[in-house]
C-alpha atoms as a PDB file:
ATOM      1  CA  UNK A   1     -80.502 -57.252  50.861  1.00  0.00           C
ATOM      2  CA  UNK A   2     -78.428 -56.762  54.053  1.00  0.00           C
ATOM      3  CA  UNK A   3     -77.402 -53.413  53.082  1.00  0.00           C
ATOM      4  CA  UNK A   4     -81.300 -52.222  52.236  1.00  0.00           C
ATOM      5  CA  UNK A   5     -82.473 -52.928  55.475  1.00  0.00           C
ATOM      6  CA  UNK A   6     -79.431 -51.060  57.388  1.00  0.00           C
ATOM      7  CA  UNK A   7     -80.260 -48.219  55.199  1.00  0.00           C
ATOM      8  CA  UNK A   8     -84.032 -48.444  56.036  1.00  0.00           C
ATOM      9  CA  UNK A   9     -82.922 -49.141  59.720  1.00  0.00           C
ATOM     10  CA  UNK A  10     -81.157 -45.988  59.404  1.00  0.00           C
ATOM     11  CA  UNK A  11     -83.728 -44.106  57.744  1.00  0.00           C
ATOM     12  CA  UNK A  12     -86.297 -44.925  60.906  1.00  0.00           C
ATOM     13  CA  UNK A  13     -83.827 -44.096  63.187  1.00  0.00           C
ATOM     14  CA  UNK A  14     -83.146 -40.666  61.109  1.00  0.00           C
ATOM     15  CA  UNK A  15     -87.067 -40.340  60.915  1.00  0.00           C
ATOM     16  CA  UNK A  16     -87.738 -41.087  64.312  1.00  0.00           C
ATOM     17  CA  UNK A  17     -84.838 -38.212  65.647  1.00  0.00           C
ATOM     18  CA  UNK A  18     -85.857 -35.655  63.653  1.00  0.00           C
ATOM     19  CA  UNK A  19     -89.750 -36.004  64.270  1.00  0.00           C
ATOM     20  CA  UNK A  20     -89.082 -35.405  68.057  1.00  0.00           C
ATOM     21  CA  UNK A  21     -86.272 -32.602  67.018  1.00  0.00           C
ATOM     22  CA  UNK A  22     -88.303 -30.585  64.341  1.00  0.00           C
ATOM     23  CA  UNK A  23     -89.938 -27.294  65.912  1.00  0.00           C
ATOM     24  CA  UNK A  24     -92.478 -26.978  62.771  1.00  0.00           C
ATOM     25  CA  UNK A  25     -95.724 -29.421  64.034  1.00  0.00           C
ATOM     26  CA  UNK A  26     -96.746 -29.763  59.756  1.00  0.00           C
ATOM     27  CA  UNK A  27     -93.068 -30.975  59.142  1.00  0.00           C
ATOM     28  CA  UNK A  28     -93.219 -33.419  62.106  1.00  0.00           C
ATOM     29  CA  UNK A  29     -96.280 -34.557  60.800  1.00  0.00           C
ATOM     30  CA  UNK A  30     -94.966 -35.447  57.103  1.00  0.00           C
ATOM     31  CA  UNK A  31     -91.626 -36.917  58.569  1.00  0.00           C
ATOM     32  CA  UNK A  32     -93.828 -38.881  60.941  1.00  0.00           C
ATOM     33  CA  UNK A  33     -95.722 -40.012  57.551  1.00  0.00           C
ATOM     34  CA  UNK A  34     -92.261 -41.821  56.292  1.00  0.00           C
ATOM     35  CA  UNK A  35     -91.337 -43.174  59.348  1.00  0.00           C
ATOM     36  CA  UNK A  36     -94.512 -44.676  59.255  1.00  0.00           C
ATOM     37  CA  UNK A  37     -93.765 -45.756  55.623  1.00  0.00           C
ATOM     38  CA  UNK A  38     -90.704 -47.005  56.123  1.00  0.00           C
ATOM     39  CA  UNK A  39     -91.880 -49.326  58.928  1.00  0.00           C
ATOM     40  CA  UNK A  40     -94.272 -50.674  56.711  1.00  0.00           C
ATOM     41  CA  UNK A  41     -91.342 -51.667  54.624  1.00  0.00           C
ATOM     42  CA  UNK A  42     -89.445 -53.023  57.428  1.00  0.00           C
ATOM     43  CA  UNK A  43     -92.529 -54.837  58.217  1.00  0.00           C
ATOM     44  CA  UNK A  44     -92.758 -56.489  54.448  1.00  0.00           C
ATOM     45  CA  UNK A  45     -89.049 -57.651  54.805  1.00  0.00           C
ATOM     46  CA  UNK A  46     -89.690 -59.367  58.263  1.00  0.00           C
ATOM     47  CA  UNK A  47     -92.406 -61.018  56.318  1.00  0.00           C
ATOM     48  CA  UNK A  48     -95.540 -60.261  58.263  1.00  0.00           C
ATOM     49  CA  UNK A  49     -97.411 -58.496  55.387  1.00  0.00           C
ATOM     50  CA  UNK A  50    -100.686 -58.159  57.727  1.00  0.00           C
ATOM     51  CA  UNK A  51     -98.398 -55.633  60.059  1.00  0.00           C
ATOM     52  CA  UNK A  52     -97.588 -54.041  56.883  1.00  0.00           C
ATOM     53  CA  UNK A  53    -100.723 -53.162  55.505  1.00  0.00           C
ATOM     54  CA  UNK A  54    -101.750 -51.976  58.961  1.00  0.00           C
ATOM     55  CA  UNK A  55     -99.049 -49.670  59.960  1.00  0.00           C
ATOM     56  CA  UNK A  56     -99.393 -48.382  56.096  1.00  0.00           C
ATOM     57  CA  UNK A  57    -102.980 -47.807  56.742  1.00  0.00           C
ATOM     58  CA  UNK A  58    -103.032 -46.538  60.163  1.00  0.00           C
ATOM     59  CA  UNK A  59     -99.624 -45.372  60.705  1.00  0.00           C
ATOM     60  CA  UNK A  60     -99.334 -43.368  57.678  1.00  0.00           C
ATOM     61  CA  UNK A  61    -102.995 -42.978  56.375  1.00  0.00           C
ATOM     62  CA  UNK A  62    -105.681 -42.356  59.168  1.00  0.00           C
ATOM     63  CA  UNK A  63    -103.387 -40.959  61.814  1.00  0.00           C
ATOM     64  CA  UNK A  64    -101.788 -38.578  59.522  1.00  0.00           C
ATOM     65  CA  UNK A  65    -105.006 -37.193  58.379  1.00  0.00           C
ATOM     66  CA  UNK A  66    -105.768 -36.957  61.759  1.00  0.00           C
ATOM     67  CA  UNK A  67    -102.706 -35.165  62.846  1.00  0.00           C
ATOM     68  CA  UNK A  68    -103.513 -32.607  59.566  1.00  0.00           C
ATOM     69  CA  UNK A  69    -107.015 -31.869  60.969  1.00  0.00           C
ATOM     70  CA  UNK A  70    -105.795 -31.162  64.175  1.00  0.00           C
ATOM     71  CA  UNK A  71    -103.258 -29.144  63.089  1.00  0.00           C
ATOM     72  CA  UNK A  72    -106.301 -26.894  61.136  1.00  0.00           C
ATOM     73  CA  UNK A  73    -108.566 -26.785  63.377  1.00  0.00           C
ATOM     74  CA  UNK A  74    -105.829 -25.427  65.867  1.00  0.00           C
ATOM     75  CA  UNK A  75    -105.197 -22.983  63.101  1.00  0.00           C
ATOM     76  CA  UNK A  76    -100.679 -23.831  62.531  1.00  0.00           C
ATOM     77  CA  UNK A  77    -101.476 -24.623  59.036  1.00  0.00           C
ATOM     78  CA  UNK A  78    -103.171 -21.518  58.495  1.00  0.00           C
ATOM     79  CA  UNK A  79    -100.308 -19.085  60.722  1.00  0.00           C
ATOM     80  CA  UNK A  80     -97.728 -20.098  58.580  1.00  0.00           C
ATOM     81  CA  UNK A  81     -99.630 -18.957  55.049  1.00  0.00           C
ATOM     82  CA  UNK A  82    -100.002 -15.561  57.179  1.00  0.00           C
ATOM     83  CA  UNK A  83     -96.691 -15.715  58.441  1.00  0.00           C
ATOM     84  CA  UNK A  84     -95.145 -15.786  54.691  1.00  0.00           C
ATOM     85  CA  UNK A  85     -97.927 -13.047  53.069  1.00  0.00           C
ATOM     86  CA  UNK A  86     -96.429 -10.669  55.952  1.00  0.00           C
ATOM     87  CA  UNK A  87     -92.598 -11.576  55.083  1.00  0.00           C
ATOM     88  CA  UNK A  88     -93.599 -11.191  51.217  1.00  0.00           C
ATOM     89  CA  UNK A  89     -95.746  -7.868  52.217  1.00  0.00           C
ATOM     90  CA  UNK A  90     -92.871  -6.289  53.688  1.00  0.00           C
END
């Protein structure tokens, strides 16, 4: 059990890096989904399952839909779509 939760620990810190490092906002967005995820894991093996089932729902679920709509409404989804028709085009 030791050696799960030093790979999850590792995992977060992995998630956590490459969230801040990643120039693409809808892949920081997904990788911020499994941190989020994986804390919610951490969160079951520290044995507060309340934490869990908030930082699954609100960490993962509503902020991450959030984050998606933003990232629509501010049109990055859609510029990368156009960005690849253009690279297939030519």
């Amino acid at each position: 059990m030791l050696i799960f939760k030093a790979i999850l620990l590792t995992l977060l810190i992995v998630c956590a890096i490459s969230t801040s490092i990643s120039k693409n906002l809808l892949t920081s967005v997904v990788i911020f989904m499994s941190y989020s995820l994986v804390m919610s894991i951490l969160w079951i093996l520290l044995e507060s399952p309340d934490l869990a089932i908030t930082e699954a729902a609100v960490g993962a679920g509503v902020t991450s839909v959030l984050f998606f709509v933003t990232l629509k409404k501010i049109r990055a989804i859609d510029q990368r779509k156009d960005e690849k028709k253009d690279e297939i085009e030519e």
